[in-house]
Protein backbone atom coordinates (compact mmCIF):
# COMPACT_ATOMS: atom_id res chain seq x y z
CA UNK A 1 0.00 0.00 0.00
CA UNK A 2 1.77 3.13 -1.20
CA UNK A 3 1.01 6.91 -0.46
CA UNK A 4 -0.91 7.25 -3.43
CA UNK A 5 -4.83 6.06 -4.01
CA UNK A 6 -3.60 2.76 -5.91
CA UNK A 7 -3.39 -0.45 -4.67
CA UNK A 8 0.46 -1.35 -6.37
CA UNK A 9 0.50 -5.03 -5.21
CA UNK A 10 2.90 -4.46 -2.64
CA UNK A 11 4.26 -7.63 -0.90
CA UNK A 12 3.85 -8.15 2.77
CA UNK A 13 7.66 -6.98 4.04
CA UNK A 14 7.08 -3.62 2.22
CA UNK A 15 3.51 -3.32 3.98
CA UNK A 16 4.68 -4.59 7.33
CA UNK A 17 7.95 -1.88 6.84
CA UNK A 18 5.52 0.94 5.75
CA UNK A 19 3.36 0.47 9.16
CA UNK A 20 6.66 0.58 11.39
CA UNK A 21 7.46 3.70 10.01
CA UNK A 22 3.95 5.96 9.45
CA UNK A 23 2.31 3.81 12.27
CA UNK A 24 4.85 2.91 14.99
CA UNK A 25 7.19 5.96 14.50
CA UNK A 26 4.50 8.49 13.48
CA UNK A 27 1.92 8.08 15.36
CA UNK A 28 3.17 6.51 18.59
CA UNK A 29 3.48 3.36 19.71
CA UNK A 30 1.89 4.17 22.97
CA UNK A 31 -0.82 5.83 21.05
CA UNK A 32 -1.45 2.49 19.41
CA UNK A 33 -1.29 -0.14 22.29
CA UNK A 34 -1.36 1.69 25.73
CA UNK A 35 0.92 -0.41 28.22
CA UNK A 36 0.81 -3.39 25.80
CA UNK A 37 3.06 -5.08 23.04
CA UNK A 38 2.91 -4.70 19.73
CA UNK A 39 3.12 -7.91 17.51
CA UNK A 40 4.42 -7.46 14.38
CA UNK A 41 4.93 -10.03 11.55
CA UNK A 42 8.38 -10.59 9.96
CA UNK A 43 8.92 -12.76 6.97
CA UNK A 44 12.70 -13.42 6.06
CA UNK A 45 13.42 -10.22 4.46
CA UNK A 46 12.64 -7.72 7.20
CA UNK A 47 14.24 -9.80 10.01
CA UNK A 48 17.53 -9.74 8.21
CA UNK A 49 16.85 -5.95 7.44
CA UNK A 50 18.02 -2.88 9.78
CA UNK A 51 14.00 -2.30 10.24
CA UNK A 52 13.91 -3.76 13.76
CA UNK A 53 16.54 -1.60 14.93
CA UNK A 54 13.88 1.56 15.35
CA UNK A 55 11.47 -0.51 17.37
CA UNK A 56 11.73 -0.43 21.19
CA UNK A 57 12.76 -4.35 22.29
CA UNK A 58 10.29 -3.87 25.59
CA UNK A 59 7.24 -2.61 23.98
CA UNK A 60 7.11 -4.96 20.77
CA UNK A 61 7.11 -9.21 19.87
CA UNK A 62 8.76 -9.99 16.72
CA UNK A 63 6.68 -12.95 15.40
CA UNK A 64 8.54 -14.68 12.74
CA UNK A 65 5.86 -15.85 10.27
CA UNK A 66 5.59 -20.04 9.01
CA UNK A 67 7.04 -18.43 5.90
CA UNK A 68 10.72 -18.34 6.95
CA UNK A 69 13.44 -21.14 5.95
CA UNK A 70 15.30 -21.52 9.40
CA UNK A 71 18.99 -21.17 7.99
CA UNK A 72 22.22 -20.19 10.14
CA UNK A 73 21.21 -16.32 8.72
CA UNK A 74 17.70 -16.62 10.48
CA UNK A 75 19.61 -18.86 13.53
CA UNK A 76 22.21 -15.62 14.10
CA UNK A 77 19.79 -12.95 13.89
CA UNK A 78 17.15 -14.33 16.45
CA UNK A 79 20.52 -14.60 19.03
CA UNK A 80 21.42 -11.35 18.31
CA UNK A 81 17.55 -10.00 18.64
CA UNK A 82 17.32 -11.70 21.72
CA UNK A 83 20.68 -10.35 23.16
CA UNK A 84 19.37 -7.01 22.82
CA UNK A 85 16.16 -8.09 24.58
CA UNK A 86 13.53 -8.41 22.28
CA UNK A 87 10.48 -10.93 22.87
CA UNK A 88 10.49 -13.57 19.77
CA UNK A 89 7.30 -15.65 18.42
CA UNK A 90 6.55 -18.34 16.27
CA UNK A 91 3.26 -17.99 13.77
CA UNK A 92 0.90 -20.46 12.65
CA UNK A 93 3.28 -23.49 14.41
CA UNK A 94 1.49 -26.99 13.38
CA UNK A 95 4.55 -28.64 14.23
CA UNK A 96 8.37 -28.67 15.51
CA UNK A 97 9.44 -29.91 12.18
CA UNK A 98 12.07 -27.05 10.73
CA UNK A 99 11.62 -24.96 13.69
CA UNK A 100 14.51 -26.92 16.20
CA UNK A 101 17.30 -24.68 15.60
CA UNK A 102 14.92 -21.31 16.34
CA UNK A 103 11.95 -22.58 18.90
CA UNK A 104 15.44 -22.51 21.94
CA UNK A 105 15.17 -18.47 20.85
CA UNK A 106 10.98 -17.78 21.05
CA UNK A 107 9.07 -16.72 23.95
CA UNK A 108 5.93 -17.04 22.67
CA UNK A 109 4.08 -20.02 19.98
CA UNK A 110 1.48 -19.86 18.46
CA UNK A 111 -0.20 -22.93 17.62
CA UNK A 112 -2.18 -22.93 14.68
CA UNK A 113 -5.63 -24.50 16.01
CA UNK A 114 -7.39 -24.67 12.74
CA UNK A 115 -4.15 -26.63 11.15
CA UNK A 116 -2.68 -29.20 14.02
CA UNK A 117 -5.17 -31.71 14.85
CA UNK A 118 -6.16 -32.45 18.47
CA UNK A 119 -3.24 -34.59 19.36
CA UNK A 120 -0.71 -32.21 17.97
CA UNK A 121 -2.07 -29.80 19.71
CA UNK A 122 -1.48 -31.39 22.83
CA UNK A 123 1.55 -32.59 21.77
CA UNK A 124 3.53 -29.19 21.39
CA UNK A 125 1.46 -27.85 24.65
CA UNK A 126 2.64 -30.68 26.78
CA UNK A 127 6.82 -30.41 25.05
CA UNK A 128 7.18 -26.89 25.08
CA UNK A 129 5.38 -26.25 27.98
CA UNK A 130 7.81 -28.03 29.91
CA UNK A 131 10.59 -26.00 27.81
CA UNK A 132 9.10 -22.84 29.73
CA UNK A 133 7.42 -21.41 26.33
CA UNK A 134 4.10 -19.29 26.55
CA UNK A 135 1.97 -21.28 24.54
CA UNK A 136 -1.05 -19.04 22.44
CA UNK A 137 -3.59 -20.86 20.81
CA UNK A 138 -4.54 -19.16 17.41
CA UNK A 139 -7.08 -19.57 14.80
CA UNK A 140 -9.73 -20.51 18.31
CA UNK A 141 -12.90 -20.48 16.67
CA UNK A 142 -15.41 -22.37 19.28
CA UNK A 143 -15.95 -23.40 22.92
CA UNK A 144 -14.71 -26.23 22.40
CA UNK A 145 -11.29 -25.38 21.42
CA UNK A 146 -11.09 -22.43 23.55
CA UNK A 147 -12.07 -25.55 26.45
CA UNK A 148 -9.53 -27.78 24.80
CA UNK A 149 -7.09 -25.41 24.70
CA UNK A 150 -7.39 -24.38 28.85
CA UNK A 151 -7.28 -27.92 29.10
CA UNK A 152 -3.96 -28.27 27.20
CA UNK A 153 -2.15 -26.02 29.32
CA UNK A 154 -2.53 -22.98 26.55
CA UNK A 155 -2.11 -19.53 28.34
CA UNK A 156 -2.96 -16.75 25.75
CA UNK A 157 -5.94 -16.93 23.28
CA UNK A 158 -6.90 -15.66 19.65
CA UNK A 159 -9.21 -16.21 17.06
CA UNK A 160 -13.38 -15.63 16.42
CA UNK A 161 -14.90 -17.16 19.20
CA UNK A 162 -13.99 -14.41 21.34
CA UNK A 163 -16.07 -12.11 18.89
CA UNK A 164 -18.81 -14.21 17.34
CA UNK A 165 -21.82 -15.31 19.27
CA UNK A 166 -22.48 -18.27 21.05
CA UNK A 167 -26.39 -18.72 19.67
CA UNK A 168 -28.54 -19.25 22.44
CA UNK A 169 -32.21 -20.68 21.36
CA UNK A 170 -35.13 -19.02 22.74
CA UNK A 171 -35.82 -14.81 22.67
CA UNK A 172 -33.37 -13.26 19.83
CA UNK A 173 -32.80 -10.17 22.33
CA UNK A 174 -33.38 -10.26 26.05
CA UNK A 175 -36.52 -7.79 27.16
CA UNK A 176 -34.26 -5.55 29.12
CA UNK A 177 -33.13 -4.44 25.47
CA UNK A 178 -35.56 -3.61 23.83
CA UNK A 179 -36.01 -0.15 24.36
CA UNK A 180 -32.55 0.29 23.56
CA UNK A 181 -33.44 -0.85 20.40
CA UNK A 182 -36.49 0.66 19.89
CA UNK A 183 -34.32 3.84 20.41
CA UNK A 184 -31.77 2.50 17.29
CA UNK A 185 -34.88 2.08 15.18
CA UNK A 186 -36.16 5.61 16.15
CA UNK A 187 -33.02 7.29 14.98
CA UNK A 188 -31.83 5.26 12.03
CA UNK A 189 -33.97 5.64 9.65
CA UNK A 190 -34.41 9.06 7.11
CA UNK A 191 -37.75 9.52 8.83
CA UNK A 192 -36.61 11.49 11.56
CA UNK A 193 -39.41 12.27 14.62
CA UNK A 194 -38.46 14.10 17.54
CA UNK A 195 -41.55 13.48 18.90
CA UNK A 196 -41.38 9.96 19.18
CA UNK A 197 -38.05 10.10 20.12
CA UNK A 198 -38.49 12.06 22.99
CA UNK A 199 -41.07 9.47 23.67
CA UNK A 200 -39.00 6.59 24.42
CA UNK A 201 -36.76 8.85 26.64
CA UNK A 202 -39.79 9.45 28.52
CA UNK A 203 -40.26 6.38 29.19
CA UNK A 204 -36.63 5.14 30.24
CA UNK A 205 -34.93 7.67 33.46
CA UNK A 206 -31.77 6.05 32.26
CA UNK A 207 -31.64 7.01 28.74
CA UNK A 208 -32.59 10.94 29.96
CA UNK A 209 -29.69 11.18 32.29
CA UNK A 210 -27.08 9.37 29.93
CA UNK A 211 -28.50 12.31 27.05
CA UNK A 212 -28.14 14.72 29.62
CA UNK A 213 -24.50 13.82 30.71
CA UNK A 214 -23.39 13.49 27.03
CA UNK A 215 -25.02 17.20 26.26
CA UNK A 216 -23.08 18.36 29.69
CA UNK A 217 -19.55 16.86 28.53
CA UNK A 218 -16.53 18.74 27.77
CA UNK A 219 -17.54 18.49 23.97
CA UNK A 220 -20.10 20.80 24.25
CA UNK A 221 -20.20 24.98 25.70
CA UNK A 222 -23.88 25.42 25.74
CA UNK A 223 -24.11 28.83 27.35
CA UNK A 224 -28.04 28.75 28.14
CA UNK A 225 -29.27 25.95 30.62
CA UNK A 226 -31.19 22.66 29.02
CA UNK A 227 -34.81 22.77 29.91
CA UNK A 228 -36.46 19.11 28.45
CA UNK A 229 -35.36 16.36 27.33
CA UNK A 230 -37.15 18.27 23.24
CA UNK A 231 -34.98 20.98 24.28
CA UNK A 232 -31.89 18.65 24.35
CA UNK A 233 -32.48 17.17 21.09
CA UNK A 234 -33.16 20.16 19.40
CA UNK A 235 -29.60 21.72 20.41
CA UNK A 236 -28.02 18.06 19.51
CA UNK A 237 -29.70 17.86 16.21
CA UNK A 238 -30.21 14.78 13.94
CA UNK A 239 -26.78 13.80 13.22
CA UNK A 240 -25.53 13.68 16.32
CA UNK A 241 -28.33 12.25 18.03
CA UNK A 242 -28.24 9.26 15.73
CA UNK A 243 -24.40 9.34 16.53
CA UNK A 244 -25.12 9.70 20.91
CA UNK A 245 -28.43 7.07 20.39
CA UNK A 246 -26.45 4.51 18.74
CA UNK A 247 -23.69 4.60 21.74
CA UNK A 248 -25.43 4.48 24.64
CA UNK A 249 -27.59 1.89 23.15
CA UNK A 250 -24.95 -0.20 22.41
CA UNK A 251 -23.00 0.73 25.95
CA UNK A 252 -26.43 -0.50 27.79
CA UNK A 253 -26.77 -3.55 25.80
CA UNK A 254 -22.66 -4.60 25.98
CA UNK A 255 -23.33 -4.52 30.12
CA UNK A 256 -21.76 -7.71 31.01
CA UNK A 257 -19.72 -8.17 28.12
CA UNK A 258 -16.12 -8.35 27.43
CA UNK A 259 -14.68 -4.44 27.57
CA UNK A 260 -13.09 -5.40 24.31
CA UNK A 261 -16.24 -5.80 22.23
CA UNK A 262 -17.66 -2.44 23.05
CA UNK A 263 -14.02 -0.81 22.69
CA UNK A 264 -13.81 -2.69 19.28
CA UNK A 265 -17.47 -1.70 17.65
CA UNK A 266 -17.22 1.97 18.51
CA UNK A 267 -13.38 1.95 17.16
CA UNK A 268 -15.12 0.80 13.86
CA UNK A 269 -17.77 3.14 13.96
CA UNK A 270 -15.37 5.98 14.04
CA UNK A 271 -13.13 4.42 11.72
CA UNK A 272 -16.24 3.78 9.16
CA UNK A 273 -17.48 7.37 9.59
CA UNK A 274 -14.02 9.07 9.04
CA UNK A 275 -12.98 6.93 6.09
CA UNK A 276 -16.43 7.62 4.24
CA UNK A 277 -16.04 11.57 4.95
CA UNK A 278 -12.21 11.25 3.60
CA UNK A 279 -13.14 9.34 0.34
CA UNK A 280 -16.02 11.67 -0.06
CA UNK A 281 -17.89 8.23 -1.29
CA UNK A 282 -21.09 7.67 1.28
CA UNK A 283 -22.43 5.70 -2.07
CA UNK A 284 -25.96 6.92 -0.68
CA UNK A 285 -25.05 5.42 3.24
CA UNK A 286 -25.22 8.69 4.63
CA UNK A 287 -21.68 9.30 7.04
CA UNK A 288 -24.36 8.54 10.52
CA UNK A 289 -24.88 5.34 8.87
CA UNK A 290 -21.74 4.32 8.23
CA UNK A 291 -20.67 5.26 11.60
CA UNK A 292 -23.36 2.81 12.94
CA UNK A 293 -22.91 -0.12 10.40
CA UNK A 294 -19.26 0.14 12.23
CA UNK A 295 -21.31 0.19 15.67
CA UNK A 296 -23.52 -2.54 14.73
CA UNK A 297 -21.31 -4.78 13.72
CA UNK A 298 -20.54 -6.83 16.89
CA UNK A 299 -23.74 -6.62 17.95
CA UNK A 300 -24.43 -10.29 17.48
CA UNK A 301 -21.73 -10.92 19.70
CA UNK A 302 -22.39 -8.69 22.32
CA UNK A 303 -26.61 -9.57 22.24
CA UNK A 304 -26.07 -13.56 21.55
CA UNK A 305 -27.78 -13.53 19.06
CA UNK A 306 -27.73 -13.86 15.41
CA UNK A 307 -27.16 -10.38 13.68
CA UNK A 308 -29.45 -10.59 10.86
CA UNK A 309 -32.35 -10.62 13.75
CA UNK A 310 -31.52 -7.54 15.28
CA UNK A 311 -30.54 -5.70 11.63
CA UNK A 312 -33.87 -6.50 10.05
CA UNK A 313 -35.64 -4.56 13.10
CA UNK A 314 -33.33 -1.44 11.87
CA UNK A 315 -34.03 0.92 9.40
CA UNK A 316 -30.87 0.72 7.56
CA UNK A 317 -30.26 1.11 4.19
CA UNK A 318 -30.13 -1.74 1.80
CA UNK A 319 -26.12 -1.15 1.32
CA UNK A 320 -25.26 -1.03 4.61
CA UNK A 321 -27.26 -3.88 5.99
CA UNK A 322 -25.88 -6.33 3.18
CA UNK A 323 -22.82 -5.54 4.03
CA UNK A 324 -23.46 -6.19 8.04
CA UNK A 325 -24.62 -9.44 6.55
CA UNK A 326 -21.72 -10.69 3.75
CA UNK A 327 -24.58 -10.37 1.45
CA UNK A 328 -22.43 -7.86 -0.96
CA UNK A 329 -18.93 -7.21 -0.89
CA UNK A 330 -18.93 -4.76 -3.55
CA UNK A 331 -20.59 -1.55 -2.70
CA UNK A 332 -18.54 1.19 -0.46
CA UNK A 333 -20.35 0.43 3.00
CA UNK A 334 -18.70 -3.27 2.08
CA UNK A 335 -15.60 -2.00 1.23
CA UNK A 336 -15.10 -0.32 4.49
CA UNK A 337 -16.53 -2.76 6.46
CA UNK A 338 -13.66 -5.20 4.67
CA UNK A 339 -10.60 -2.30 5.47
CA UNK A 340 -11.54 -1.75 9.34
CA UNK A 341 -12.07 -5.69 9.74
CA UNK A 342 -7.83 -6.16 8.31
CA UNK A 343 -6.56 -3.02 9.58
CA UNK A 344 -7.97 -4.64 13.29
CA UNK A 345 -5.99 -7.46 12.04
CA UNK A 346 -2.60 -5.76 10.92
CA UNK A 347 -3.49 -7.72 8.07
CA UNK A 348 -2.02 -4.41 5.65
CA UNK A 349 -2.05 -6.41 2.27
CA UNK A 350 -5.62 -7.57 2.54
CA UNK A 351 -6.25 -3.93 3.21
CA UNK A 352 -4.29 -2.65 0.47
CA UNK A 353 -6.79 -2.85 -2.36
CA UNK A 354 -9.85 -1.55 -0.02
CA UNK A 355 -7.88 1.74 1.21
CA UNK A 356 -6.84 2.04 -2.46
CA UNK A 357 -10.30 1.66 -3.97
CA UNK A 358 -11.54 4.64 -1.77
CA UNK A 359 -8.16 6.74 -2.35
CA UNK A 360 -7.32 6.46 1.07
CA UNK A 361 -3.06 6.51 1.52
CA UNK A 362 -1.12 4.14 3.68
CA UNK A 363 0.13 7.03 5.75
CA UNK A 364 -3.84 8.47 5.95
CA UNK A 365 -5.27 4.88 6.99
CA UNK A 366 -3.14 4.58 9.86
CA UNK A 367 -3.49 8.40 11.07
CA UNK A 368 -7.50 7.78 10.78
CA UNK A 369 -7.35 4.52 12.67
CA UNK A 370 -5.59 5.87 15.48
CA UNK A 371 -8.19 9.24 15.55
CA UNK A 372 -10.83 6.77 16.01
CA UNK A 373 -8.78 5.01 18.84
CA UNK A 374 -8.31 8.35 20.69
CA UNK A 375 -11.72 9.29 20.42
CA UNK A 376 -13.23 5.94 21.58
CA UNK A 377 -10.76 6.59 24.95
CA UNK A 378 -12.17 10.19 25.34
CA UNK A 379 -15.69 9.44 25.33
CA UNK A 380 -17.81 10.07 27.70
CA UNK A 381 -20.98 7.83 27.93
């Protein structure tokens, strides 16, 4: 992914070298992961390159993708990374086979779970275990192998189950939610009522206060006092009470959920909104509806239940709610619902093509995705 709005095929060291040096340098790698570690991918090419000597050895994990041909090239540069106190991985491991002369060297492997069968799996827990190795189980993609995998000994954890639903039979959404999403179908569609708005906020104390905290935030400077609950959405307006509904409806119904999910879906409602604005292309998904397709978009996670049952309730448009659904991949709502899904996945070549089709930079896709995860961390809901 170059500078310019065309995707130039760019292979994955130049992509992975191109986010160390507009993501990790520009922006921050604070900015990016807080007190965390960064992982980033290195095929043969980059390890053996001088790239690794402008990242910071305590705030990053150099995972050395399946790709690489252990030779005594690869051998001496993971001794010499580890002398100077970097953390090492191993990505998409299925087996010990190649990896003897570099596994003494990595911290961390990553077992691929979707690869090594059941007994391999248990296999490399149980041997490198006992070699003092932090075992992560990748690619986790139900209970069962997130069960398996506790079972195994397997410390760390990745892969869809921790963001698709477990479907539960009975009641799509539980009853406490339903005015929460009575509110989303208020506010969604082009028909916009204040009247019936203010209805529902009647009707729920909680929803009042949370509109009346957001309008009393250091966002806003309103200089005259707020009189009603009409009076607050007239000074909001429709934009951003579709923006403030769509949050605190979400933030009510995520109650119990992982942190991560809610911290994820409004990260990709910014992200949505502020790509769609840049690339001037809305494709007739107004900017308020990309921001909640991005919203949205764990919902079936968060709620248990299948997405399609709570997006058919909505008053999207036809655009955005086939592309909540995979039922296009063509139109732009699809397109940027493809980019923010691999840029959450560092995944920059898969993104490559998307940010180009929408004349969106390298440089100007990692400077919006780190807006969005500064404004998700200021909000105040």
């Amino acid at each position: 992914m170059g500078d310019g709005p065309v995707y130039n095929g760019i292979d994955s060291t130049a992509a992975t070298a191109s986010v160390i040096t507009s993501s990790f340098l520009g922006i921050g790698i604070d900015r990016l992961v807080e007190k965390g570690r960064a992982f980033i991918n290195f095929d043969r090419t980059l390890l053996l390159s001088r790239a690794v000597d402008a990242l910071p050895p305590e705030r990053v994990v150099i995972e050395l993708l399946e790709t690489i041909v252990v030779d005594d090239d690869v051998v001496a540069r993971c001794q010499e990374l580890k002398r100077r106190g970097f953390t090492l991985a191993l990505d998409d491991v299925v087996s010990e086979h190649g990896l003897e002369r570099v596994i003494r060297f990595a911290d961390i492997i990553k077992v691929d779970f979707a690869a090594a069968d059941r007994e391999m799996r248990r296999e490399l827990a149980a041997h490198l275990g006992h070699c003092g190795k932090a075992l992560l189980a990748e690619k986790v993609e139900n209970p069962d192998d997130f069960e398996s995998a506790v079972e195994m000994g397997y410390a760390l954890f990745q892969g869809y189950f921790f963001a698709r639903p477990n479907v539960v039979r009975g009641p799509d959404v539980r009853p406490s939610n339903h005015r929460r999403l009575r509110l989303l179908e208020c506010t969604s569609g082009d028909d916009f009522d204040f009247e019936t708005i203010e209805e529902v906020l009647r009707t729920e104390p909680e929803l009042s206060y949370q509109l009346l905290r957001y309008l009393n935030s250091a966002r806003f400077a309103w200089k005259s006092e707020i009189r009603s609950v009409r009076h607050a959405l007239a000074l909001l307006g429709a934009e951003e009470i579709r923006r403030w509904s769509a949050l605190v409806a979400l933030c009510g119904m995520a109650k119990g959920c992982p942190e991560a999910l809610l911290s994820y879906s409004v990260i990709r409602a910014r992200f949505c909104e502020s790509v769609s604005k840049y690339a001037g292309k809305a494709g007739g998904d107004g900017t308020s509806e990309l921001f909640l397709m991005g919203l949205l978009s764990m919902l079936d996670a968060i709620l248990s239940c299948p997405l399609e049952s709570v997006v058919n309730g909505l008053h999207l448009s036809s655009g955005v709610q086939e592309a909540l659904l995979g039922k296009d991949s063509t139109s732009t709502a699809a397109t940027i619902y493809s980019l923010v899904k691999a840029v959450e996945r560092g995944d920059w070549e898969q993104a490559a093509p998307f940010a180009g089709s929408l004349g969106v930079s390298n440089i100007e896709l990692s400077r919006i995705y780190c807006e969005a995860v500064d404004w998700a961390r200021k909000l105040e809901l």
